[in-house]
PDB file of N, CA and C in Angstrom:
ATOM      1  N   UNK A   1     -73.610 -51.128 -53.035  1.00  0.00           N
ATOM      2  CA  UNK A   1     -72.891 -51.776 -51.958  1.00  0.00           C
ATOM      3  C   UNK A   1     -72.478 -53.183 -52.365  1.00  0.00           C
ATOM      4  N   UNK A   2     -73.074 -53.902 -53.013  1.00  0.00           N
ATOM      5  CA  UNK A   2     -73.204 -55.036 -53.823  1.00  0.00           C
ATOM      6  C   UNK A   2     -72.105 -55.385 -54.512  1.00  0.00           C
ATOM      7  N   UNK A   3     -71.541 -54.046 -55.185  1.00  0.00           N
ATOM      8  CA  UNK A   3     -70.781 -54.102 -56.147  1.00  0.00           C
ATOM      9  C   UNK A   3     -69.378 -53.609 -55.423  1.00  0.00           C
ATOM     10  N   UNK A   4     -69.470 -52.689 -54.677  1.00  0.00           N
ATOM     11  CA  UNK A   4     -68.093 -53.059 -53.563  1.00  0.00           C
ATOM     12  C   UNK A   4     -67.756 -54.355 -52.985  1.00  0.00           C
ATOM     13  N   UNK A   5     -68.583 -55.341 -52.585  1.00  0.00           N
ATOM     14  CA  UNK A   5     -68.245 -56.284 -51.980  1.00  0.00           C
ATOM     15  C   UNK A   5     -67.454 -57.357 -53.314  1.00  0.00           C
ATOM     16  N   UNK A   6     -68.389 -57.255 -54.304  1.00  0.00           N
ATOM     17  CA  UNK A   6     -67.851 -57.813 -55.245  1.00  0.00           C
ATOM     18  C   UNK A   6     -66.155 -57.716 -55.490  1.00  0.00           C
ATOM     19  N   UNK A   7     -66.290 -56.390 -55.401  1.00  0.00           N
ATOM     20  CA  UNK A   7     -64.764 -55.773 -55.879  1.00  0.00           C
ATOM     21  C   UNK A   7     -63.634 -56.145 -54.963  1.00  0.00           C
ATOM     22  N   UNK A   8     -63.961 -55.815 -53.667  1.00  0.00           N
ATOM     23  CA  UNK A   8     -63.576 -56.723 -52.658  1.00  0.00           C
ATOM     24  C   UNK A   8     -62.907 -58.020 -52.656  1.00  0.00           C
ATOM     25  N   UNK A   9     -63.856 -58.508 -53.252  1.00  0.00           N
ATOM     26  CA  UNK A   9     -63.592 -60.427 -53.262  1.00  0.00           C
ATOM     27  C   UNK A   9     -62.987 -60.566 -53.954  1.00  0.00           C
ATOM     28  N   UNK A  10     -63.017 -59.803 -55.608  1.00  0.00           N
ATOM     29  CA  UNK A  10     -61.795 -59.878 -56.699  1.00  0.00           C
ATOM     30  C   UNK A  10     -60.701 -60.013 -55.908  1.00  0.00           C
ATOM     31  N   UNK A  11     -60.372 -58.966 -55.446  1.00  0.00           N
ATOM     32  CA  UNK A  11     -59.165 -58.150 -55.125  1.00  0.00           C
ATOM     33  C   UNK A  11     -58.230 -59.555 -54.285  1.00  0.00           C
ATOM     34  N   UNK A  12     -59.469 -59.959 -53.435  1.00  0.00           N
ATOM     35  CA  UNK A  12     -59.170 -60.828 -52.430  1.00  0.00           C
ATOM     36  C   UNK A  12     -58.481 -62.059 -53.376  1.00  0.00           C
ATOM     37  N   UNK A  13     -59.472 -62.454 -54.006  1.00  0.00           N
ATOM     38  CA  UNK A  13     -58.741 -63.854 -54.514  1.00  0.00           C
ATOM     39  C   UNK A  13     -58.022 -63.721 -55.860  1.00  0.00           C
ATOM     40  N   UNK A  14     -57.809 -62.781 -56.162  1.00  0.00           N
ATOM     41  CA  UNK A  14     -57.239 -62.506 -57.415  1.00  0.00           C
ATOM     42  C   UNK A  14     -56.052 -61.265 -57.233  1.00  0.00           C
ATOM     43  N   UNK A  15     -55.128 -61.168 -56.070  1.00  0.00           N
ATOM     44  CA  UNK A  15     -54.216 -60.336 -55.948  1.00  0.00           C
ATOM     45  C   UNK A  15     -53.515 -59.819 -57.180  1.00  0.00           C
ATOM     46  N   UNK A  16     -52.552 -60.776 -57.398  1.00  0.00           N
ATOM     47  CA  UNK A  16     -51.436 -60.486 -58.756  1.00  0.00           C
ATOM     48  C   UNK A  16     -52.392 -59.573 -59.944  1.00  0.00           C
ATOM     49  N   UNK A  17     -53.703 -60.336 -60.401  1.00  0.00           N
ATOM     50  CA  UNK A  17     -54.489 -59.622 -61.365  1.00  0.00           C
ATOM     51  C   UNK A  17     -54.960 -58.210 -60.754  1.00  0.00           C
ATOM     52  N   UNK A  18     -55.557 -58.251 -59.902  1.00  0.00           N
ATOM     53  CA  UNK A  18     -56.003 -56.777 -59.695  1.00  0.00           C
ATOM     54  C   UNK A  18     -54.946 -55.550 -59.320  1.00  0.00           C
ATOM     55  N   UNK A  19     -53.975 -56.093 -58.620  1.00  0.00           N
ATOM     56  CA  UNK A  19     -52.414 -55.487 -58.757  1.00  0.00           C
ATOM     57  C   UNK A  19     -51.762 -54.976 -60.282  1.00  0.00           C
ATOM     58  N   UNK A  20     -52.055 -55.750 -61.313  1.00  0.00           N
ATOM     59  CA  UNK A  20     -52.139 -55.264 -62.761  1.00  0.00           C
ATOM     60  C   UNK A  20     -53.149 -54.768 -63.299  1.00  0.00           C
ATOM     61  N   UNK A  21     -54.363 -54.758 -62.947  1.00  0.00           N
ATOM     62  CA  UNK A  21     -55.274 -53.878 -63.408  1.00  0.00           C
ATOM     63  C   UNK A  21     -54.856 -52.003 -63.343  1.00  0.00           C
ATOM     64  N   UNK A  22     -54.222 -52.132 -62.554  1.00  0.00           N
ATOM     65  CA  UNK A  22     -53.768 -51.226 -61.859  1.00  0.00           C
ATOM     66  C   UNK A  22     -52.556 -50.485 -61.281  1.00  0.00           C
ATOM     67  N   UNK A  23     -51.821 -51.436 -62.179  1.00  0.00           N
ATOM     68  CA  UNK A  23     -50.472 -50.666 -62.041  1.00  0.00           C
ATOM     69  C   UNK A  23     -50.237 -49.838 -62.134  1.00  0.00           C
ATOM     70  N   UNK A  24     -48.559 -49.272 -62.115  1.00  0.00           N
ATOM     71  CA  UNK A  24     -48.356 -47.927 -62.502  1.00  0.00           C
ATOM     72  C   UNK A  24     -47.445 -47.815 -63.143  1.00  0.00           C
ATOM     73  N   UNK A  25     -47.621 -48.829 -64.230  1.00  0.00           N
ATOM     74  CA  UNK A  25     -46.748 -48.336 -65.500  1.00  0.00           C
ATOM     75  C   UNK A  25     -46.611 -47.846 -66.925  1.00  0.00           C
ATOM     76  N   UNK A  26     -46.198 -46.348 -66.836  1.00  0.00           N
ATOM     77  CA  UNK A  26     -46.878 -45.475 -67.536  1.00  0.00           C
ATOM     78  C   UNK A  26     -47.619 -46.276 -69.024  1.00  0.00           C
ATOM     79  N   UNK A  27     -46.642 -47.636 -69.685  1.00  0.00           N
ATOM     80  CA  UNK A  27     -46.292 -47.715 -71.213  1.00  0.00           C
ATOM     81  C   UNK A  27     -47.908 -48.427 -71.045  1.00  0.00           C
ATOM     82  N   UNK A  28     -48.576 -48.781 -69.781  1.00  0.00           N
ATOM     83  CA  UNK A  28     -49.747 -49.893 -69.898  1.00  0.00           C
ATOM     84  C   UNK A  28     -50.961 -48.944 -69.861  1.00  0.00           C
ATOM     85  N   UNK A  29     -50.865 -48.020 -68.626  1.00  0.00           N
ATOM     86  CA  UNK A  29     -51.863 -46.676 -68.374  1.00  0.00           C
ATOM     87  C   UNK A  29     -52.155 -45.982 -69.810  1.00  0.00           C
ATOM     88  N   UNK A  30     -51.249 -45.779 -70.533  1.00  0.00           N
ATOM     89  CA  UNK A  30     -51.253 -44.913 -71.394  1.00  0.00           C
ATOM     90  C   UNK A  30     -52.241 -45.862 -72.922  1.00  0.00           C
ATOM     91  N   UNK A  31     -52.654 -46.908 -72.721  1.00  0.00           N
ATOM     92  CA  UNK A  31     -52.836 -47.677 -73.925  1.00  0.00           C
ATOM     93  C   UNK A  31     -54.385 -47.009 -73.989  1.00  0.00           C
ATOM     94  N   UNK A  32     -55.135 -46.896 -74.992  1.00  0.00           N
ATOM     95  CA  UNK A  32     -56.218 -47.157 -75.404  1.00  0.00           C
ATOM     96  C   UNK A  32     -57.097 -47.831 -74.781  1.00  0.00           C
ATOM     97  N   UNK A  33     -56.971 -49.046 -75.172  1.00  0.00           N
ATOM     98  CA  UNK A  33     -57.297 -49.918 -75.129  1.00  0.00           C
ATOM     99  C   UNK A  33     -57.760 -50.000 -73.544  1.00  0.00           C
ATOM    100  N   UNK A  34     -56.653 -50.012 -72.331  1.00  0.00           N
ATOM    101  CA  UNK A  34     -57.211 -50.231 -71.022  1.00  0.00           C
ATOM    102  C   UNK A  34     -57.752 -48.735 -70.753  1.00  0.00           C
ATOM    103  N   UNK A  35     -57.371 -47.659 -71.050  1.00  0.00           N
ATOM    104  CA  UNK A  35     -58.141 -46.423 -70.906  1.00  0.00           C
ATOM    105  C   UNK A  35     -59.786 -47.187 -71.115  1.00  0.00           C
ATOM    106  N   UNK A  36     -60.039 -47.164 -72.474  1.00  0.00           N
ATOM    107  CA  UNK A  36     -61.267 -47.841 -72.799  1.00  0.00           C
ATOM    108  C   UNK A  36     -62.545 -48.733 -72.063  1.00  0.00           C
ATOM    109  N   UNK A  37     -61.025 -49.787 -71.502  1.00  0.00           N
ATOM    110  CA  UNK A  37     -61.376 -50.579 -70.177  1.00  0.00           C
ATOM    111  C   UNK A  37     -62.123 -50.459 -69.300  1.00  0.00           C
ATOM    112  N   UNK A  38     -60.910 -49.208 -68.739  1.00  0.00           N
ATOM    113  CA  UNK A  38     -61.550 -48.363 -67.757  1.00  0.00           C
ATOM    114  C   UNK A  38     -62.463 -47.444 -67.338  1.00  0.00           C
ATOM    115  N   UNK A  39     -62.886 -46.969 -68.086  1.00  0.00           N
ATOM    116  CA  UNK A  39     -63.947 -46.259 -68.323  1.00  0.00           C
ATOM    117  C   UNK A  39     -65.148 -46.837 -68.378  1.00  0.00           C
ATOM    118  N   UNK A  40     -65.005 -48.191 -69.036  1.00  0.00           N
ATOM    119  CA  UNK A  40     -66.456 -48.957 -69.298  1.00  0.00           C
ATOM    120  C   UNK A  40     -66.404 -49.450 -67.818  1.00  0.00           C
ATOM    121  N   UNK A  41     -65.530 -49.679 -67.175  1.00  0.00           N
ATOM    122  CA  UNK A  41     -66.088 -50.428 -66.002  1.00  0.00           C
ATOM    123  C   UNK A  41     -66.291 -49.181 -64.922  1.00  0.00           C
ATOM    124  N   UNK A  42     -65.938 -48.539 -65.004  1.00  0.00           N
ATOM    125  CA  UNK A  42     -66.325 -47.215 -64.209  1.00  0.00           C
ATOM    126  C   UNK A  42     -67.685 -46.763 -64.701  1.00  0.00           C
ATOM    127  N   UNK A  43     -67.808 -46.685 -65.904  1.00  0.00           N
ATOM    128  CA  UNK A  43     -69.753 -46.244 -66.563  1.00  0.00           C
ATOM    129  C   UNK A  43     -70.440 -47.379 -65.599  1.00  0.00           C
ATOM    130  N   UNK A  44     -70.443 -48.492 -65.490  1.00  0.00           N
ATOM    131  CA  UNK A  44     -70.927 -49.587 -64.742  1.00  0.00           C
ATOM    132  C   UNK A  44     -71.528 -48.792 -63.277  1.00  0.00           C
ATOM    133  N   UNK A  45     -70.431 -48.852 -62.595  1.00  0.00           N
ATOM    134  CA  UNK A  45     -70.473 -47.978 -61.286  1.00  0.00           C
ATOM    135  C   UNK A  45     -71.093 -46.951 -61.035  1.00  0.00           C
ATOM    136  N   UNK A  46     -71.165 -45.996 -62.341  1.00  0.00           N
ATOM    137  CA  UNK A  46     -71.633 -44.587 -62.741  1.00  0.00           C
ATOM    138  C   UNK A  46     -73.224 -44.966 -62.648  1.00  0.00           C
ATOM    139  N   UNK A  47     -73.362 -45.448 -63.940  1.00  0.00           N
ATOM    140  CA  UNK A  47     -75.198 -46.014 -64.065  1.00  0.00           C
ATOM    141  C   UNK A  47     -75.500 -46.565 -62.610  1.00  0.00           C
ATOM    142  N   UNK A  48     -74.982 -47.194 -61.828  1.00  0.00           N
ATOM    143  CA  UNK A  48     -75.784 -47.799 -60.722  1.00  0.00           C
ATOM    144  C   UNK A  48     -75.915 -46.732 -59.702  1.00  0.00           C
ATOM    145  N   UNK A  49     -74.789 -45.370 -59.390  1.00  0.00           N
ATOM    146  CA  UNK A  49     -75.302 -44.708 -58.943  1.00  0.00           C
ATOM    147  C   UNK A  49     -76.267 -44.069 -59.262  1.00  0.00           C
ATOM    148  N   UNK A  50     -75.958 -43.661 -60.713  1.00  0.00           N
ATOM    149  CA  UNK A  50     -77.011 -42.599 -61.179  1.00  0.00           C
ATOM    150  C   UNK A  50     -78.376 -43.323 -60.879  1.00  0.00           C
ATOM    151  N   UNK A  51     -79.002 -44.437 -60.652  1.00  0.00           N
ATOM    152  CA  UNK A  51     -79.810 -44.961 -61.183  1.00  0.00           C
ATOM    153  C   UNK A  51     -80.492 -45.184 -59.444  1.00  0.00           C
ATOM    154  N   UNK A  52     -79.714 -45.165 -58.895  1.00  0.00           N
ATOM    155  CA  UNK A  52     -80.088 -45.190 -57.346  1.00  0.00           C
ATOM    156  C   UNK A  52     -80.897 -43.737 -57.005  1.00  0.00           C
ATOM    157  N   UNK A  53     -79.698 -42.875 -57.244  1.00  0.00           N
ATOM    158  CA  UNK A  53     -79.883 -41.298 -56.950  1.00  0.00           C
ATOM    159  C   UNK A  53     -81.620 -40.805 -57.687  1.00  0.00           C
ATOM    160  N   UNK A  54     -81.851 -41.480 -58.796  1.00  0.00           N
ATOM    161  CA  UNK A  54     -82.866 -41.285 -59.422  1.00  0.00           C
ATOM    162  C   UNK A  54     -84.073 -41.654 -58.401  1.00  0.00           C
ATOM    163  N   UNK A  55     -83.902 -43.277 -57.982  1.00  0.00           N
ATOM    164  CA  UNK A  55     -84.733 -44.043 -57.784  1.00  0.00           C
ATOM    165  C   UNK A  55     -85.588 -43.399 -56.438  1.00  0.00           C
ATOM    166  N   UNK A  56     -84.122 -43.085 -55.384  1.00  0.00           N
ATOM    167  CA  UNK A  56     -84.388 -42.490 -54.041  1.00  0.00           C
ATOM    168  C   UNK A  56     -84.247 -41.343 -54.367  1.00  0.00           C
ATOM    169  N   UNK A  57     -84.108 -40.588 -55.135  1.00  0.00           N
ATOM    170  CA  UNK A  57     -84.410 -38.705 -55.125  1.00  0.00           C
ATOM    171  C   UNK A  57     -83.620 -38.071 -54.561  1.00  0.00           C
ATOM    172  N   UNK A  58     -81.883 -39.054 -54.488  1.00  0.00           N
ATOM    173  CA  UNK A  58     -80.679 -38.141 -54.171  1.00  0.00           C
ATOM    174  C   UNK A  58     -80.855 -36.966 -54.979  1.00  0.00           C
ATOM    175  N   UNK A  59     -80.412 -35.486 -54.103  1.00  0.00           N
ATOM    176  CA  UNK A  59     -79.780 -34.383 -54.803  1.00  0.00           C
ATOM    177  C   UNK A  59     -78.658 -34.498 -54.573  1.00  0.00           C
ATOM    178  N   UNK A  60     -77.802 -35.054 -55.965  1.00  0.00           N
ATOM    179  CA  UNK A  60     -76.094 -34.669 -55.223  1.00  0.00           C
ATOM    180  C   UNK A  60     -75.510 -35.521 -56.317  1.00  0.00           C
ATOM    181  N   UNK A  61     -74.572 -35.121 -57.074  1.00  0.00           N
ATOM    182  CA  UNK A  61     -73.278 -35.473 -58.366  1.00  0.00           C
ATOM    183  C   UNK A  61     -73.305 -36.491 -58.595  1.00  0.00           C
ATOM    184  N   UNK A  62     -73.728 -37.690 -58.875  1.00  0.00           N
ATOM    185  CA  UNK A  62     -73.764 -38.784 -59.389  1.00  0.00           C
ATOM    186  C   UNK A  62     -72.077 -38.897 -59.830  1.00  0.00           C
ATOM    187  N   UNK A  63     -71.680 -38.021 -60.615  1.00  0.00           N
ATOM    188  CA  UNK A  63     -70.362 -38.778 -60.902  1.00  0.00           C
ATOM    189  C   UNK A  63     -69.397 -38.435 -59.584  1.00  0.00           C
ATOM    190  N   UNK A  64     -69.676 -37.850 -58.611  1.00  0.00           N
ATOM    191  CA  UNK A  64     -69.211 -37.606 -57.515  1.00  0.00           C
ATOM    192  C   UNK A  64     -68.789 -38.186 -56.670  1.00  0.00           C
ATOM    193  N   UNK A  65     -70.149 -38.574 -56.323  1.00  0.00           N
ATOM    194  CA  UNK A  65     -70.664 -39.616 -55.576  1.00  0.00           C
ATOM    195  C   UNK A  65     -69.863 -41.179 -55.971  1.00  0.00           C
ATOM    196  N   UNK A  66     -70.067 -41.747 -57.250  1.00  0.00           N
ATOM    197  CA  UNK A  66     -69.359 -42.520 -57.713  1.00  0.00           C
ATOM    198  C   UNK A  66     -68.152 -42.338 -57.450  1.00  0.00           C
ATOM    199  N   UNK A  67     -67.267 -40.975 -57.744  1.00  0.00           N
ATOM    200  CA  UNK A  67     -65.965 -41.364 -57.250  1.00  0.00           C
ATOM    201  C   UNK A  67     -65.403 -41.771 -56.171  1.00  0.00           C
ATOM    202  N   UNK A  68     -66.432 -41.532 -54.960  1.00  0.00           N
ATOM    203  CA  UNK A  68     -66.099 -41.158 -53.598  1.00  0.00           C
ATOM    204  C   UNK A  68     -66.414 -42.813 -53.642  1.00  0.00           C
ATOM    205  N   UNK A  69     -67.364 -43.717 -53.648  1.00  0.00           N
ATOM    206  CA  UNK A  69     -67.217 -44.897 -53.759  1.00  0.00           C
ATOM    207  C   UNK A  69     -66.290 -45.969 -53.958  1.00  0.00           C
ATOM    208  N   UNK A  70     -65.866 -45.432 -55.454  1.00  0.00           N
ATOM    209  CA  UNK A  70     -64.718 -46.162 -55.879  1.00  0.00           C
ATOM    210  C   UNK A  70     -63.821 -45.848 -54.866  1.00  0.00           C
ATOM    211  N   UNK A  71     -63.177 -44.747 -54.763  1.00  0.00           N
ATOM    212  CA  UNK A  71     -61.760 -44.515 -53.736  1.00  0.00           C
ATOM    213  C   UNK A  71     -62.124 -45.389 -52.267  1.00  0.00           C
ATOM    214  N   UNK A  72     -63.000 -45.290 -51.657  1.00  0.00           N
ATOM    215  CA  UNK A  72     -63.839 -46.078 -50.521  1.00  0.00           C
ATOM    216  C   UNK A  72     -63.140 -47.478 -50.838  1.00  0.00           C
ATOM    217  N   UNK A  73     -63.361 -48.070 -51.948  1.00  0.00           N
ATOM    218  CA  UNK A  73     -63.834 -49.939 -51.911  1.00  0.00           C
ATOM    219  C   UNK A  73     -62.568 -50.001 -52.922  1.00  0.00           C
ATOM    220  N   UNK A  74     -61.806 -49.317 -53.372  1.00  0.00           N
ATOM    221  CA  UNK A  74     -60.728 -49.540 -54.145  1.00  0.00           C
ATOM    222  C   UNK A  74     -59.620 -49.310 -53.072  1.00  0.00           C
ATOM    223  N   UNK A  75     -59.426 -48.229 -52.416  1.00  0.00           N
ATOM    224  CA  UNK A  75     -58.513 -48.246 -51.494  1.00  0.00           C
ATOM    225  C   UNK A  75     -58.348 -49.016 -50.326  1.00  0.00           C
ATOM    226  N   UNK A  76     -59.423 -49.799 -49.691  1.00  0.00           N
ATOM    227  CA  UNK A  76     -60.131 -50.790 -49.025  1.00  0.00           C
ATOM    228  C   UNK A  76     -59.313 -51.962 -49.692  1.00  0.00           C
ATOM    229  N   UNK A  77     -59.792 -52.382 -50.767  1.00  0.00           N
ATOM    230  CA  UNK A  77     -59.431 -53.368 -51.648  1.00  0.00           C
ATOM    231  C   UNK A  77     -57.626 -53.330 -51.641  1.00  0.00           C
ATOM    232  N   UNK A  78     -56.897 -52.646 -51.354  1.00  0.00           N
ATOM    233  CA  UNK A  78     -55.511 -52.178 -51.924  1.00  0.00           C
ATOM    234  C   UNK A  78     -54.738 -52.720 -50.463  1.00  0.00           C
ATOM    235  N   UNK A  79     -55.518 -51.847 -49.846  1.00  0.00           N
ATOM    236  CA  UNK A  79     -54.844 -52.153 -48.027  1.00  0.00           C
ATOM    237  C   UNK A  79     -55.062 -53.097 -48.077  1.00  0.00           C
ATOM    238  N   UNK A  80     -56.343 -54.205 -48.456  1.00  0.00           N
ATOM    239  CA  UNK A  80     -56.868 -55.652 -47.709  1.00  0.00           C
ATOM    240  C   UNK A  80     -55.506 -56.421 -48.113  1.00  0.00           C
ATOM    241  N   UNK A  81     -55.273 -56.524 -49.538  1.00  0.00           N
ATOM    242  CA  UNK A  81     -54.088 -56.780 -50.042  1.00  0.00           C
ATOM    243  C   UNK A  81     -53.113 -56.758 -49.665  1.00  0.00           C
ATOM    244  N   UNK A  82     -52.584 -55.564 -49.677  1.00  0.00           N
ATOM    245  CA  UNK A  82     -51.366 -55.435 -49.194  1.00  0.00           C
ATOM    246  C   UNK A  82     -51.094 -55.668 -47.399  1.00  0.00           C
ATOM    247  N   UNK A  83     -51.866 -56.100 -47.260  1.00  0.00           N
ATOM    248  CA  UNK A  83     -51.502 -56.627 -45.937  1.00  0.00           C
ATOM    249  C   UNK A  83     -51.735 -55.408 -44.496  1.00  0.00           C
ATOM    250  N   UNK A  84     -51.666 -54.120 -45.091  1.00  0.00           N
ATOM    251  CA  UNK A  84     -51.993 -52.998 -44.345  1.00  0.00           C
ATOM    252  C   UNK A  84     -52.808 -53.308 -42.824  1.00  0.00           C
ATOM    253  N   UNK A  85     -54.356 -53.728 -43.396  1.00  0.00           N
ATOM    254  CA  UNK A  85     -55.328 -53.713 -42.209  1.00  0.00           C
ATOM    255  C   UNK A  85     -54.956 -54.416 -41.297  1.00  0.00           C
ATOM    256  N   UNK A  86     -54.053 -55.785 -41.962  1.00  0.00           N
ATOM    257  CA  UNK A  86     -53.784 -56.797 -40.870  1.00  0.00           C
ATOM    258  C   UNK A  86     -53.174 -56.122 -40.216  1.00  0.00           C
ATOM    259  N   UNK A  87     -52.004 -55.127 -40.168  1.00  0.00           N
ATOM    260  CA  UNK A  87     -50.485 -54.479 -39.554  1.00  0.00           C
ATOM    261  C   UNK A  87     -51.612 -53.614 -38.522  1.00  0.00           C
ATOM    262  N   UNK A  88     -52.320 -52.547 -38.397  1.00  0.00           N
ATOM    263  CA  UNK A  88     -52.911 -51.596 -37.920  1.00  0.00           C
ATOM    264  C   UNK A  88     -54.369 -51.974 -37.357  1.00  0.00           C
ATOM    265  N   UNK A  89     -54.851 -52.502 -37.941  1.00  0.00           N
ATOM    266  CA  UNK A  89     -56.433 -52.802 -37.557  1.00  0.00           C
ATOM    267  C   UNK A  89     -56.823 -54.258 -37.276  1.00  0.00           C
ATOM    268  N   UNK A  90     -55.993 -55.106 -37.460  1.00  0.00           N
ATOM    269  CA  UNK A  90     -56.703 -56.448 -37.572  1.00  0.00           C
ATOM    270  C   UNK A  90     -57.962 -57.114 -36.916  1.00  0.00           C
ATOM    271  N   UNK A  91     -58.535 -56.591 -36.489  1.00  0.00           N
ATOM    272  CA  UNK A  91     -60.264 -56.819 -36.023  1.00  0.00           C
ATOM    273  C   UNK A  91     -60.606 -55.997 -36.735  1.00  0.00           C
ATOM    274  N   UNK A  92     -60.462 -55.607 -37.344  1.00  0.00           N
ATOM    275  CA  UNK A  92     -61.073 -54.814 -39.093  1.00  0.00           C
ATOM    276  C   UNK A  92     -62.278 -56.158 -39.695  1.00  0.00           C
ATOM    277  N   UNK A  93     -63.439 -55.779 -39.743  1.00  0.00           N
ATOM    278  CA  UNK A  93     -64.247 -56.167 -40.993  1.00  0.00           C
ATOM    279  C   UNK A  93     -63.954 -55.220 -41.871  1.00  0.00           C
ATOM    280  N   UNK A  94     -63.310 -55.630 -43.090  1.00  0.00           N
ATOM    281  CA  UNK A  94     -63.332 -54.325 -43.781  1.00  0.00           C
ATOM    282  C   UNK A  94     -64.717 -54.380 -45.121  1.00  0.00           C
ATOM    283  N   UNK A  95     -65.617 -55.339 -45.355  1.00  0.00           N
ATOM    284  CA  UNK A  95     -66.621 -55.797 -45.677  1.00  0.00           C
ATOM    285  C   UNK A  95     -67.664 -54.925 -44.888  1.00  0.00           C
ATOM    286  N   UNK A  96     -67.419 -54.976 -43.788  1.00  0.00           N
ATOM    287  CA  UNK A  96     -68.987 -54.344 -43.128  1.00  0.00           C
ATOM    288  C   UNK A  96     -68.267 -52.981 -42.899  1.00  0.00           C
ATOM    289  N   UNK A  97     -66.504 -52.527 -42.874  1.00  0.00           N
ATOM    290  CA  UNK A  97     -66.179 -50.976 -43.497  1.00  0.00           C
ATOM    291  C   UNK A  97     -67.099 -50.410 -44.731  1.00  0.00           C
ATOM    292  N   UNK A  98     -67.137 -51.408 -45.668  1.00  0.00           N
ATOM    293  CA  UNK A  98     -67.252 -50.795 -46.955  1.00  0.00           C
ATOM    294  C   UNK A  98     -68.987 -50.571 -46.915  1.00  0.00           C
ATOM    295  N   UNK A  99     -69.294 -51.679 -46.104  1.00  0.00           N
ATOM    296  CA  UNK A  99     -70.894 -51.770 -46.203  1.00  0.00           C
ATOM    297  C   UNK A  99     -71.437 -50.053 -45.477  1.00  0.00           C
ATOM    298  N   UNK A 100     -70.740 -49.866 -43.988  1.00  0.00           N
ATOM    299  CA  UNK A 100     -71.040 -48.679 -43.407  1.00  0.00           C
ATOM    300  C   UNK A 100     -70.954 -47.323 -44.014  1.00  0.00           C
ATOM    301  N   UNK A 101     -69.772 -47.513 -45.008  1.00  0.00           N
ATOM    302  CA  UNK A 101     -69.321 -46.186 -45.637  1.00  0.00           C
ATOM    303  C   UNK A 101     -69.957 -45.902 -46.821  1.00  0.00           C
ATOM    304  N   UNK A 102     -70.473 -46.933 -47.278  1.00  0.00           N
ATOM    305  CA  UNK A 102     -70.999 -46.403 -48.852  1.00  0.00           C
ATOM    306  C   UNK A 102     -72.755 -46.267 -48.249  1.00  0.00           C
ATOM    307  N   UNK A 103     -73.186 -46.652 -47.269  1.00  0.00           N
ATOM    308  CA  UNK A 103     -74.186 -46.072 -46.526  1.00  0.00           C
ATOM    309  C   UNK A 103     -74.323 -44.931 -46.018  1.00  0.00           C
ATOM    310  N   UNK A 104     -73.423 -44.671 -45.434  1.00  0.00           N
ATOM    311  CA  UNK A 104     -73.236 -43.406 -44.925  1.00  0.00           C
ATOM    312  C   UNK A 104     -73.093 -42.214 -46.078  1.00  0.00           C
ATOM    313  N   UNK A 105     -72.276 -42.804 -46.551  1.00  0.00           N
ATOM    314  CA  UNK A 105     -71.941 -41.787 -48.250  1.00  0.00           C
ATOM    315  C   UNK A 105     -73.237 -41.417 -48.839  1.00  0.00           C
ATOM    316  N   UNK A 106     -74.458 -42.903 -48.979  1.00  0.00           N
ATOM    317  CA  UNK A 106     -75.283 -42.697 -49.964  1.00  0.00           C
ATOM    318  C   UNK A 106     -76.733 -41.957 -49.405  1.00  0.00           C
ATOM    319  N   UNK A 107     -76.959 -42.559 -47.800  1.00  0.00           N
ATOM    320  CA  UNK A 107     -77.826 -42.588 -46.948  1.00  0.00           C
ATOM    321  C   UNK A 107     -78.206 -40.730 -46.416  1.00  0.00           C
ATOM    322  N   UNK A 108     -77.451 -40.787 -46.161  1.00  0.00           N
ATOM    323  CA  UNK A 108     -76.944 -39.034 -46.174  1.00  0.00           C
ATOM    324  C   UNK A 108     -76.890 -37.857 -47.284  1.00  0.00           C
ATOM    325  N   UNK A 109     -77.186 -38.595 -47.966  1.00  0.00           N
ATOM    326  CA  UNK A 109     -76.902 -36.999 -49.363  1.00  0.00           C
ATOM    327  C   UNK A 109     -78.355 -36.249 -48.901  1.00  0.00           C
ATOM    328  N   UNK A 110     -78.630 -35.240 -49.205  1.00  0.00           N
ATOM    329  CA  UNK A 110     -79.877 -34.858 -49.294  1.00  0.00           C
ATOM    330  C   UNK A 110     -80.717 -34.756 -50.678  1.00  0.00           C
ATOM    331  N   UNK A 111     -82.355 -35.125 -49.727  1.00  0.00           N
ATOM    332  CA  UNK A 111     -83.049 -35.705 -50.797  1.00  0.00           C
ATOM    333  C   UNK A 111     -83.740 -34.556 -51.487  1.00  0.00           C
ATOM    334  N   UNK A 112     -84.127 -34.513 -53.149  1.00  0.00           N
ATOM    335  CA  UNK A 112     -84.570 -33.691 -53.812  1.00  0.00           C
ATOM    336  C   UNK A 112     -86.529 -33.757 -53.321  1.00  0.00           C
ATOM    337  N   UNK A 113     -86.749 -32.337 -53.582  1.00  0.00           N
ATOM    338  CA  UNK A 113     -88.399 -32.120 -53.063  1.00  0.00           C
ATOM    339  C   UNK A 113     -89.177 -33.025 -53.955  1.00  0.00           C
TER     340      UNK A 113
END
């Protein structure tokens, strides 16, 4: 949850950059190099689930689970940006969104015997 909020705050004060982290242009997606990137910072995300799921005796996909996170606090992160929540929700915490949902996500799996 920690690490959503983090991502969050990037996003927040660092628009233009995280807007290029993430573009969508094929000649940048396609490099090595940010493939590489990406992946290492996604293993990040990966290990902290996995490492949770261990700790509390989730039964349930670790890399799954992780994805469902990321899309959560990345798409979160995208709307905060783009101005979205303000247009539709604006009494939006979307901080204590991300806090409820990756609770709910994590709080809920069922636990191994």
């Amino acid at each position: 949850m920690a690490v959503g909020q983090v991502y969050l705050a990037f996003a927040i004060q660092e628009p233009a950059l995280f807007r290029m982290m993430f573009s969508q242009k094929p000649n940048l997606s396609e490099k090595d190099i940010v493939t590489a990137q990406g992946r290492a910072c996604f293993g990040y995300v990966l290990q902290e689930v996995i490492d949770y799921c261990a700790f509390h005796r989730v039964a349930g996909d670790a890399m799954m689970i992780a994805v469902q996170l990321w899309t959560l606090v990345h798409g979160a992160a995208s709307l905060t940006i783009d101005g979205d929540y303000a247009k539709v929700a604006p009494e939006l915490s979307v901080s204590t969104m991300i806090q409820e949902g990756a609770q709910k996500l994590l709080f809920l799996l069922p636990m191994r015997e």
